[in-house]
Each structure stands twice: as structure tokens, then as C-alpha cells.
Protein backbone atom coordinates (compact mmCIF):
# COMPACT_ATOMS: atom_id res chain seq x y z
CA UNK A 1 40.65 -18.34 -62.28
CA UNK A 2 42.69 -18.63 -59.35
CA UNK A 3 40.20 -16.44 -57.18
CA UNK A 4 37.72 -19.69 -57.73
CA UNK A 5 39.89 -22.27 -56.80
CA UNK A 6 41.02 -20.12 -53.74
CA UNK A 7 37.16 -19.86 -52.90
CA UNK A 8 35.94 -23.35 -53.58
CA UNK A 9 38.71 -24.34 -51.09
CA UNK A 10 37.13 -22.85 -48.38
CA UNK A 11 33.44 -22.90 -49.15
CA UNK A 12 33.19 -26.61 -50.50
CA UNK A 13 33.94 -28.55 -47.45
CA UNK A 14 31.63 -26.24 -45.88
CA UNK A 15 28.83 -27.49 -47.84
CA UNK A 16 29.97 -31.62 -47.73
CA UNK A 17 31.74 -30.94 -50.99
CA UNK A 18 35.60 -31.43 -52.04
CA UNK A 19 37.72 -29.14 -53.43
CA UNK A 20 41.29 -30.51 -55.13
CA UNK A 21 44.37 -28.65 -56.65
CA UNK A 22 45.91 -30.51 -58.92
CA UNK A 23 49.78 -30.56 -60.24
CA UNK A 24 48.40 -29.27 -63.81
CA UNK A 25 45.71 -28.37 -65.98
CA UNK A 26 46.21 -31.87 -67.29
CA UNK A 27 45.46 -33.48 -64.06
CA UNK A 28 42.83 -31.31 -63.27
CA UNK A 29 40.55 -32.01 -66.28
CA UNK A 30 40.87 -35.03 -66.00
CA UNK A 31 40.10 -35.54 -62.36
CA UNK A 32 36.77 -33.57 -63.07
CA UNK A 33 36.17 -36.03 -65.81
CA UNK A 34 36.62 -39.20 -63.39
CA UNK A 35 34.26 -37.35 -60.22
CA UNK A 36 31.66 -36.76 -63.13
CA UNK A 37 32.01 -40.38 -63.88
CA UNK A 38 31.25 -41.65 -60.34
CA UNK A 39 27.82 -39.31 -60.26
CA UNK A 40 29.79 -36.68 -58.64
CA UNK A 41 28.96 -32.91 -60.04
CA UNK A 42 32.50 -31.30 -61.05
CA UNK A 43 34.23 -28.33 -62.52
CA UNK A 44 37.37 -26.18 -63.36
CA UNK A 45 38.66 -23.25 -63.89
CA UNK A 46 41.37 -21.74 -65.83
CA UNK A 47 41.77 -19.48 -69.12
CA UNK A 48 43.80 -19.37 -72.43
CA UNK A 49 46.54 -21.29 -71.94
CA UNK A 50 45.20 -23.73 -69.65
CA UNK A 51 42.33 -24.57 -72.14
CA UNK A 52 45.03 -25.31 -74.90
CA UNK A 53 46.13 -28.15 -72.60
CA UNK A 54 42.88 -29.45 -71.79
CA UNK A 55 41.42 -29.47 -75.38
CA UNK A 56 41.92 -32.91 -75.90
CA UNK A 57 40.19 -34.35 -72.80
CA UNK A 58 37.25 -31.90 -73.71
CA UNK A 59 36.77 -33.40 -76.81
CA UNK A 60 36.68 -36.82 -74.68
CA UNK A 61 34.45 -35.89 -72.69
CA UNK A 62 32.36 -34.76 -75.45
CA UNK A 63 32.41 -37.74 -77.19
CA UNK A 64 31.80 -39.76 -73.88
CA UNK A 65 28.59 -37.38 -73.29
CA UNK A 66 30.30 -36.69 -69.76
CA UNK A 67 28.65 -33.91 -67.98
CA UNK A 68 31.02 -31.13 -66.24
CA UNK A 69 30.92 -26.94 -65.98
CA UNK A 70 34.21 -25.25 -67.14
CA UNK A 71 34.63 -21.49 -65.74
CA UNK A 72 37.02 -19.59 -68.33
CA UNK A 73 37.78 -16.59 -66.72
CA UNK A 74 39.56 -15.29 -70.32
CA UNK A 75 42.94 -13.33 -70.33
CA UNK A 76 45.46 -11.94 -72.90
CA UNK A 77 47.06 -13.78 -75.26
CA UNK A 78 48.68 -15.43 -77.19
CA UNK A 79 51.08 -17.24 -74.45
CA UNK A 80 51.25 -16.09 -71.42
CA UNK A 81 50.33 -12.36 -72.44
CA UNK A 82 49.24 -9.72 -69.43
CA UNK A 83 47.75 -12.73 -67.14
CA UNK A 84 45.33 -9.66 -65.93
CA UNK A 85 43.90 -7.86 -68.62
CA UNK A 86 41.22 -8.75 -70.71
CA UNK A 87 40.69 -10.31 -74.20
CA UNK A 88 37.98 -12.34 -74.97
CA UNK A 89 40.47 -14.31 -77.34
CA UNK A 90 39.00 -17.86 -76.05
CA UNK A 91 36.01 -17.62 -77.67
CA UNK A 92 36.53 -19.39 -80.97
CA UNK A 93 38.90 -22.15 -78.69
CA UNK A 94 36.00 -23.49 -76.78
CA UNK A 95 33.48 -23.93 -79.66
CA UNK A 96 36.16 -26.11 -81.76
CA UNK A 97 37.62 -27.32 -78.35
CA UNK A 98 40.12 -30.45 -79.05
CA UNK A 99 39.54 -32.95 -82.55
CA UNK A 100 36.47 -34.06 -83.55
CA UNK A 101 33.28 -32.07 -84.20
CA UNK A 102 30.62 -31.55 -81.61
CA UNK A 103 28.88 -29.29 -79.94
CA UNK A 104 29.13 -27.20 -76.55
CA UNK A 105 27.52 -24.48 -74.35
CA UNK A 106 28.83 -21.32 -73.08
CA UNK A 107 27.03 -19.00 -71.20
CA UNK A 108 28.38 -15.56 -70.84
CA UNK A 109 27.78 -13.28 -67.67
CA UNK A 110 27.72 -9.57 -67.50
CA UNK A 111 28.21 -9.21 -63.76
CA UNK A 112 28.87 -11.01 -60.38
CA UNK A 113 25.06 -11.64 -59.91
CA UNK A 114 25.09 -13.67 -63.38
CA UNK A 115 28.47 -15.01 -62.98
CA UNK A 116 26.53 -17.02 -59.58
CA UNK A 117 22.84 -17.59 -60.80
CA UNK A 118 24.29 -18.44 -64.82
CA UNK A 119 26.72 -21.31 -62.61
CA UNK A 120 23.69 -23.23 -61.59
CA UNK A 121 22.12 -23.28 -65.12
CA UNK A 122 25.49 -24.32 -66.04
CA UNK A 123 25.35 -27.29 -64.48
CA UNK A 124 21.36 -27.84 -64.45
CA UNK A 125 22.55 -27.63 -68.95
CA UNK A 126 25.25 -30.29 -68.55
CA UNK A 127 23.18 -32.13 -66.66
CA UNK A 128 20.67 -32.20 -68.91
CA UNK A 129 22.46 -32.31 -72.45
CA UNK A 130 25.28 -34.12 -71.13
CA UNK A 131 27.96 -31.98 -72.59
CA UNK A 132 30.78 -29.55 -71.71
CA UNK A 133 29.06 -26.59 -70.66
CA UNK A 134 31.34 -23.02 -70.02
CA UNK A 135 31.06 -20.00 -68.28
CA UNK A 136 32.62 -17.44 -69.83
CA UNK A 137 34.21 -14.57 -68.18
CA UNK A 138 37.44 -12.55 -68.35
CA UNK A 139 40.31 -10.72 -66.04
CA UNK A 140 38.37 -7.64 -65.07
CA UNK A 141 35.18 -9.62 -63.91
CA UNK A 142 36.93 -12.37 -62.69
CA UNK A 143 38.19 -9.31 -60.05
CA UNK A 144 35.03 -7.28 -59.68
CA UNK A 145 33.51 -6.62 -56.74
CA UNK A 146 29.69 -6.19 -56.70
CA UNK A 147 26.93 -7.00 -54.59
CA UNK A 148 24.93 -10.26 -54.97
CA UNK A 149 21.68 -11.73 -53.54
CA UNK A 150 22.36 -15.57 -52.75
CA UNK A 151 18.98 -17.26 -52.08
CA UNK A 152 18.82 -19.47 -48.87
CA UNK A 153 19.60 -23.10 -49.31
CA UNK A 154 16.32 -24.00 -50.42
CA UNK A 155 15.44 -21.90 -52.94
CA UNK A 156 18.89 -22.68 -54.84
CA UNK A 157 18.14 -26.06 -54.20
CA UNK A 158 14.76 -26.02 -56.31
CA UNK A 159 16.27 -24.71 -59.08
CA UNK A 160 18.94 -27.19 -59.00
CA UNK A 161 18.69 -30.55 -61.30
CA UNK A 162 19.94 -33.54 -59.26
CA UNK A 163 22.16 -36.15 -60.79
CA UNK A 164 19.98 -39.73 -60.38
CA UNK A 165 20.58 -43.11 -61.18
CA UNK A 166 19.29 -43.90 -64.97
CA UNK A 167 16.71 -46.71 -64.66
CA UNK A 168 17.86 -50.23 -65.89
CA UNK A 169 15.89 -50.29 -69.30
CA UNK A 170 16.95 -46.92 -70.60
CA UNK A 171 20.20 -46.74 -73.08
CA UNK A 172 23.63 -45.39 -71.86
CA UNK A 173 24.59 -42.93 -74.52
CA UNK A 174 22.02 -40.65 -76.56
CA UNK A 175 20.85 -41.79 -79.92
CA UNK A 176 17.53 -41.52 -82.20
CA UNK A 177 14.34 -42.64 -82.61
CA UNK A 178 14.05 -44.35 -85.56
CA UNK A 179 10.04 -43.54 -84.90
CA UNK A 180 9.81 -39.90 -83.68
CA UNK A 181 12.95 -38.82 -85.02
CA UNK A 182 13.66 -37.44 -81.88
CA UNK A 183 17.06 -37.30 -79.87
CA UNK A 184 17.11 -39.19 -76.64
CA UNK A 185 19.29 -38.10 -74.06
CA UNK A 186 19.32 -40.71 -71.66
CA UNK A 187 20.55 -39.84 -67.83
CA UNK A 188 24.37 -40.17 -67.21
CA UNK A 189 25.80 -43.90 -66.27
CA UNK A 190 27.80 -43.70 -63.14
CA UNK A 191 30.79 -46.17 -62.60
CA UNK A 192 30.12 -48.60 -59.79
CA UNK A 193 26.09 -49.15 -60.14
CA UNK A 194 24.49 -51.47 -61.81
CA UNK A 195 24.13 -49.25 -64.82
CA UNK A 196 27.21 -48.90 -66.58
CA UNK A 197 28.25 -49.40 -69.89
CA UNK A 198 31.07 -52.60 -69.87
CA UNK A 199 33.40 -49.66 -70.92
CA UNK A 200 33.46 -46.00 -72.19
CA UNK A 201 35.26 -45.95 -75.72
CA UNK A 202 36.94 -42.90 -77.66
CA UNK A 203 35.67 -44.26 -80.44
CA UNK A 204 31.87 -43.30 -81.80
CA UNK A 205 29.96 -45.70 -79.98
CA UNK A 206 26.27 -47.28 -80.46
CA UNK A 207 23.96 -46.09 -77.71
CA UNK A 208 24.55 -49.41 -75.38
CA UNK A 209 28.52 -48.59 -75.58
CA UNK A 210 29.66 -50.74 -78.34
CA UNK A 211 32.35 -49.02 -80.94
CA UNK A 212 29.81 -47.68 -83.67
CA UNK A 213 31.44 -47.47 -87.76
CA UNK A 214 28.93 -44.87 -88.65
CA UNK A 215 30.95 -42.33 -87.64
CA UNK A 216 28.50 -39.74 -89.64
CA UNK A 217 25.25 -40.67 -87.87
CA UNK A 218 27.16 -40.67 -84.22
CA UNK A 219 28.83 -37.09 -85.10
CA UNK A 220 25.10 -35.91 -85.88
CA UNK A 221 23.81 -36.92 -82.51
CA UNK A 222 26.59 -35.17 -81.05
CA UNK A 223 24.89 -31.73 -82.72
CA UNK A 224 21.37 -32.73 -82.50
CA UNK A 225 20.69 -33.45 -79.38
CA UNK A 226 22.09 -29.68 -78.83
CA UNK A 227 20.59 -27.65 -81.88
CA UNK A 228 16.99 -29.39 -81.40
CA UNK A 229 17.02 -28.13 -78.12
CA UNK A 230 18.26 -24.35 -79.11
CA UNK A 231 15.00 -22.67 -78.04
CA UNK A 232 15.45 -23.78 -74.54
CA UNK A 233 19.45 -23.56 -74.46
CA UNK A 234 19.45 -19.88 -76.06
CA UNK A 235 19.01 -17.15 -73.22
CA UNK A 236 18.87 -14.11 -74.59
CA UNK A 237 17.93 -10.23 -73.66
CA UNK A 238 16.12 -8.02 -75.73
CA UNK A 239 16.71 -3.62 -74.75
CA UNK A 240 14.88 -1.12 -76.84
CA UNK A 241 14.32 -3.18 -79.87
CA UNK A 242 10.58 -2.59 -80.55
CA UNK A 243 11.29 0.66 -82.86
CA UNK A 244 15.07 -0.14 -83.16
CA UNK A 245 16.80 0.92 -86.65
CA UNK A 246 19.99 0.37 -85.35
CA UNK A 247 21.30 -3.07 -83.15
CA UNK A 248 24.11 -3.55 -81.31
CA UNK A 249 24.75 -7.91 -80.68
CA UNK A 250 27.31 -8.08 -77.71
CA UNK A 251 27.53 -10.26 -74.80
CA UNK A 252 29.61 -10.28 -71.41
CA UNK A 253 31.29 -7.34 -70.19
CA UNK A 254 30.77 -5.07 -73.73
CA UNK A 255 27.45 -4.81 -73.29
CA UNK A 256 27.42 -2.95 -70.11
CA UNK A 257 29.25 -0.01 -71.77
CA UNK A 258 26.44 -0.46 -74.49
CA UNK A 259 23.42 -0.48 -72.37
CA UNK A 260 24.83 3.51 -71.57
CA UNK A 261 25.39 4.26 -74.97
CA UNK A 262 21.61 3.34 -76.51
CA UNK A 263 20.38 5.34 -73.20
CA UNK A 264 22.55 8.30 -74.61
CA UNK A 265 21.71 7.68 -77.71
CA UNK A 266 17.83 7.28 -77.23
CA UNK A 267 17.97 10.71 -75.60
CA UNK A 268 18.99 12.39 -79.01
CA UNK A 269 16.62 10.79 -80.65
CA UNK A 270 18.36 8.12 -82.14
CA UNK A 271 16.40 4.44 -82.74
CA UNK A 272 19.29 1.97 -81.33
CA UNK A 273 18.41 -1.16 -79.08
CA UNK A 274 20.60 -4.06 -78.07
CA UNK A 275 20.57 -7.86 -78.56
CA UNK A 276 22.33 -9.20 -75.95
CA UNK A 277 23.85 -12.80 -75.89
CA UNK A 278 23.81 -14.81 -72.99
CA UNK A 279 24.11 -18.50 -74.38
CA UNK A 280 27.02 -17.64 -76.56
CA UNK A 281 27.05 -20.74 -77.96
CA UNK A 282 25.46 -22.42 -79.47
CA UNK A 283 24.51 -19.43 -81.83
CA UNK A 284 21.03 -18.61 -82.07
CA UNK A 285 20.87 -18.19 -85.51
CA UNK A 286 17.28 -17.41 -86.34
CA UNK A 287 16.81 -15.75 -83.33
CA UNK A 288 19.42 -13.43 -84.65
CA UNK A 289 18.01 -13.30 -88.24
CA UNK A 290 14.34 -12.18 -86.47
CA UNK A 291 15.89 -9.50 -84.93
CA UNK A 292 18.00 -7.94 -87.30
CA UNK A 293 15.22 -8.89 -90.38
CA UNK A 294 14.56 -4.90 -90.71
CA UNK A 295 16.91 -3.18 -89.28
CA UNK A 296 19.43 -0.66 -91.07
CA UNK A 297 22.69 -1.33 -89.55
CA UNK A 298 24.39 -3.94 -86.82
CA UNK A 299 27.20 -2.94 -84.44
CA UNK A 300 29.22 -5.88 -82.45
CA UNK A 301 31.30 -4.16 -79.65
CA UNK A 302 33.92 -7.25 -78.83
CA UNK A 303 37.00 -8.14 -76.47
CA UNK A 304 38.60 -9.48 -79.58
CA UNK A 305 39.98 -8.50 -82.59
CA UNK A 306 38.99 -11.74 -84.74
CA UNK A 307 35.27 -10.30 -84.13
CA UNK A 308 34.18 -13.85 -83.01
CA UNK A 309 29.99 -12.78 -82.81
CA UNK A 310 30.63 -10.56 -85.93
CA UNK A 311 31.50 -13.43 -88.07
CA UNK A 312 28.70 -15.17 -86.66
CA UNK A 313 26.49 -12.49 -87.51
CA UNK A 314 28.15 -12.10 -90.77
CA UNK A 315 27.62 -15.40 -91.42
CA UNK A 316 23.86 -15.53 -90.67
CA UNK A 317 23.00 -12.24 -92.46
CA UNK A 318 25.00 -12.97 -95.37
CA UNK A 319 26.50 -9.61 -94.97
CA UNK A 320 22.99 -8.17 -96.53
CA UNK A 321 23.22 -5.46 -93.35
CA UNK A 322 25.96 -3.78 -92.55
CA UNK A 323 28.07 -4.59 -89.69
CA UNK A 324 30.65 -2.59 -87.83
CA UNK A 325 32.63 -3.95 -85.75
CA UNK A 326 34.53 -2.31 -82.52
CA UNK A 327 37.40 -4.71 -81.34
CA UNK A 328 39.52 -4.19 -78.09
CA UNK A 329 41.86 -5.74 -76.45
CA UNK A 330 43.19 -5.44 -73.39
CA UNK A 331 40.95 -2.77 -72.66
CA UNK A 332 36.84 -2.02 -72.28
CA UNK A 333 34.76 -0.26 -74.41
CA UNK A 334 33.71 3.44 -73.00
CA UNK A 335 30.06 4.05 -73.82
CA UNK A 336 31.22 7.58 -75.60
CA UNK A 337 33.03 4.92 -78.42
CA UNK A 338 30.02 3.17 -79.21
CA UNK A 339 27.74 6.15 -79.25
CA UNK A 340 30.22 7.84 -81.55
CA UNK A 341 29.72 4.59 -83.60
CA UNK A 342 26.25 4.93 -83.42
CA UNK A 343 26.37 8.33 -84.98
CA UNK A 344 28.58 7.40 -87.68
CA UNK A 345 26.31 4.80 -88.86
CA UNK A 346 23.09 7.31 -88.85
CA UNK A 347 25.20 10.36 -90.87
């Protein structure tokens, strides 16, 4: 994380934006929170530690419906731990970031060309869902050096949703229609214009701003207005699945040592593909359950040992497959581990 803020220093000015180090990781969520507030587009960067400090603006923000992008460039732990190696230990943090329940979305890259174009969808999804939105990386890609192809100005520019002024008849917070049933997410309120709530409460709040007692109903638009949207949220990639017996469900980093394994694997013969996870959360449950519906066995290569996705899967298969997990820490998965794996489960 401190590669990014050593970068933005120098390239934001350069582009008419600002770029400001605070004295903590207290400080500097919540300066993100007050430029998001003002209609400016903001972010941060840190890992483990720094996101144990920051949980409980998060869930603000959350519960405020305050757009901002949060890189999480995820090291060893617990504490300090080796500030350079990886562990992918922050995975379960940011889904139950700070009190409260609601929903977030983390987006998980599996080199430097994803780590720039997933940034923009980043903050084209907090734009749009008006939630905390992460990018997920760790120590070994936060250092990598590959090649990347950076459109010109324009071309970034038309993929890029622009922050605009709500117009005056529209709500200030999302809610649902009592008619459609649908969840409304109305554009963000910026401080200073005309449109602004009288105030922005901790508390659940009605759509206009007012404090809200159904705390049940407000907590549910908090996870609707995500989960109805999962089709379009959950990016996904599909390798080698058509005649697959055997799936491996990674994201990030792991599944670049899997991608060589299924190749090796394929070459003896052996039916593997690969589900690959790019919107980590929210979990794309029955996209998951499609893909696994006949299959005879599920590996999940992680940078954990808690098996984050494995539980997940677990949890959406109700452990009617068999699923092996292969935790590291510290360390990355060689593609000879997983293929020996993969031979295990066809003896």
C-alpha cells in the first residue's frame, strides 16, 4: 500500500487531482469519507492492520450510502506479521467490516493489468451502488512488475461513470418501491448544493434523511440494493469447464498457479477446469451452484488458512461435493501442488 500512495502523489496533481497523507489510518478514512461527501471521487489504501482501525468509519460510510474505493493490498498477520509476504487473511475483515450488517464489494485482480482496468469498475460500482467497494490484492502483487496497456484519456474516460448532481425531486438515500418492489438507488447528495439532506445520521434513516425505527426494513435495503443487482456486480471467468469433472474456485494471485496446473493436467487427460472469482464479494451463490451442479470434486487453492471461498462454497453446496482445500500462507501455490491435488482426487 505504500507503493500507491507514493504514486498517487506524483500522478494526481498531474491529472488536476489531490493526493493527501494523512497522520493515520484514522485520519485518512475519514478524509476520503468527507471528499466523497463534497462530490469529490476518493480512495485509500492500506492492509490488515490499517483496516482494523478503519472498520468503524466503513461501517459509517455504509450506513450513510457514501461512495469510496478501498485498495487492500493484504499482508501477514495477525499484528504486524512479515509486512511483505502474503496472506490473504483480510478477506473475512472486509465482508463483516465494522458493526452493523451490510453489504460490500470486492473485486480481486490477478495481475497489474486487472489491478488498473478492475480500479475503474471500482469506482464506476461505488458509484453506482453507493457502497464501500475494495480492491483486493496482496504483498507480492502489490510489488510486481508487469506490463500494462493504459488506454488514452478518452477511451478511459468513456468507461468512466461521472459523479452528477441528483435532480431536486429524487430521494437522498435508497429505499423501496412500495409498487415495483424494486430498490432505488438514488444519485449521491453532495454537501454544499441545493440537494442535501438537513444532516447525515448514524442512525437507520428514512430515505429523505430522517432517523428511521425500522431498523429491520433499513438493514434490508442495505443488502438489497446489492444482492438484486448480483448478476451485474458478479464478474466472473469460466477455463475449461464445458467437460470439466473436476473444479478448482480461486481468485487473485492462486489462480495463476492454477491456470498451469489444469493445462498440465488437461494434457494427461484429466477433465479439470477453473471457476475463477473476480467479484469476491458479494458471493455469487447460484452462479457457483450452476457450475459445480455435476461435477465430482471442488478444489479451493487459498492465501489463507481459514479457507475463506471454501466455506463459502461449503456453505452453498451443503458439503454434497467434496471439497479440498490447499491453504498457504506466506507463500504461493506452485502449479506441481495443485496438479498433485488434482491427481489425488481422480485415484
Amino acid at each position: 500500500s505504500t507503493e500507491v500512495i507514493e504514486h498517487l502523489a506524483k500522478r494526481l496533481p498531474e491529472v488536476g487531482g489531490c493526493c493527501m497523507q494523512m497522520e493515520d489510518e484514522l485520519a485518512s478514512i475519514n478524509a476520503v469519507i468527507g471528499a466523497s461527501l463534497v462530490g469529490v471521487k476518493a480512495m485509500t489504501a492500506t492492509s490488515g492492520p490499517g483496516i482494523s482501525l478503519m472498520t468503524e468509519t466503513i461501517s459509517m460510510a455504509a450506513n450513510l450510502e457514501i461512495p469510496f474505493v478501498f485498495a487492500d493490498v493484504m499482508r501477514n498477520g495477525p499484528g504486524t506479521g512479515f509486512v511483505t509476504e502474503p496472506h490473504h487473511n483480510d478477506l473475512g475483515l472486509i465482508r463483516f467490516a465494522g458493526n452493523g450488517e451490510f453489504q460490500v464489494i470486492a473485486l480481486a485482480p490477478m495481475n497489474c493489468q486487472e489491478l488498473f482496468d478492475l480500479t475503474i469498475t471500482a469506482f464506476n460500482f461505488a458509484e453506482t451502488y453507493r457502497c464501500p467497494v475494495f480492491i483486493i490484492s496482496d504483498a507480492y502483487l502489490g510489488h510486481l512488475h508487469e506490463s500494462v496497456n493504459i488506454p488514452s484519456k478518452e477511451a478511459i474516460l468513456k468507461k468512466v461513470i461521472v459523479r452528477e448532481l441528483p435532480s431536486e425531486n429524487t430521494m437522498k438515500f435508497s429505499y423501496k418501491d412500495v409498487n415495483t418492489g424494486e430498490y432505488i438507488i438514488p444519485k449521491s447528495p453532495i454537501l454544499g448544493t441545493d440537494h442535501c439532506p438537513l444532516m447525515f445520521l448514524h442512525q437507520p434513516h428514512r430515505p429523505e434523511g430522517m432517523v428511521y425505527r425500522k431498523s429491520l426494513e433499513f438493514t434490508e435495503m442495505l443488502f438489497e440494493k446489492i444482492l438484486t443487482n448480483i448478476d451485474e456486480l458478479s464478474l466472473t471467468e469460466e477455463y475449461e469447464l464445458d467437460d470439466a469433472e473436476i473444479v478448482i474456485i480461486s481468485y487473485g494471485l492462486p489462480v495463476r498457479a492454477s491456470y498451469r496446473a489444469v493445462d498440465f493436467a488437461r494434457k494427461e487427460g484429466i477433465k479439470v477446469g477453473i471457476f475463477r472469482l473476480i467479484t469476491v464479494w458479494p458471493f455469487p451463490d447460484e452462479k457457483v451452484k450452476e457450475i459445480v451442479k455435476d461435477v465430482k470434486a471442488i478444489i479451493v487453492p487459498e492465501l489463507n488458512y481459514t479457507g475463506v471461498i471454501a466455506e463459502q462454497v461449503e456453505r452453498v453446496t451443503q458439503l454434497e461435493i467434496p471439497i479440498i482445500r490447499i491453504p498457504k500462507v506466506c507463500e504461493l501455490h506452485h502449479p506441481d501442488e495443485i496438479l498433485k491435488v488434482i491427481k489425488e482426487v481422480v485415484k
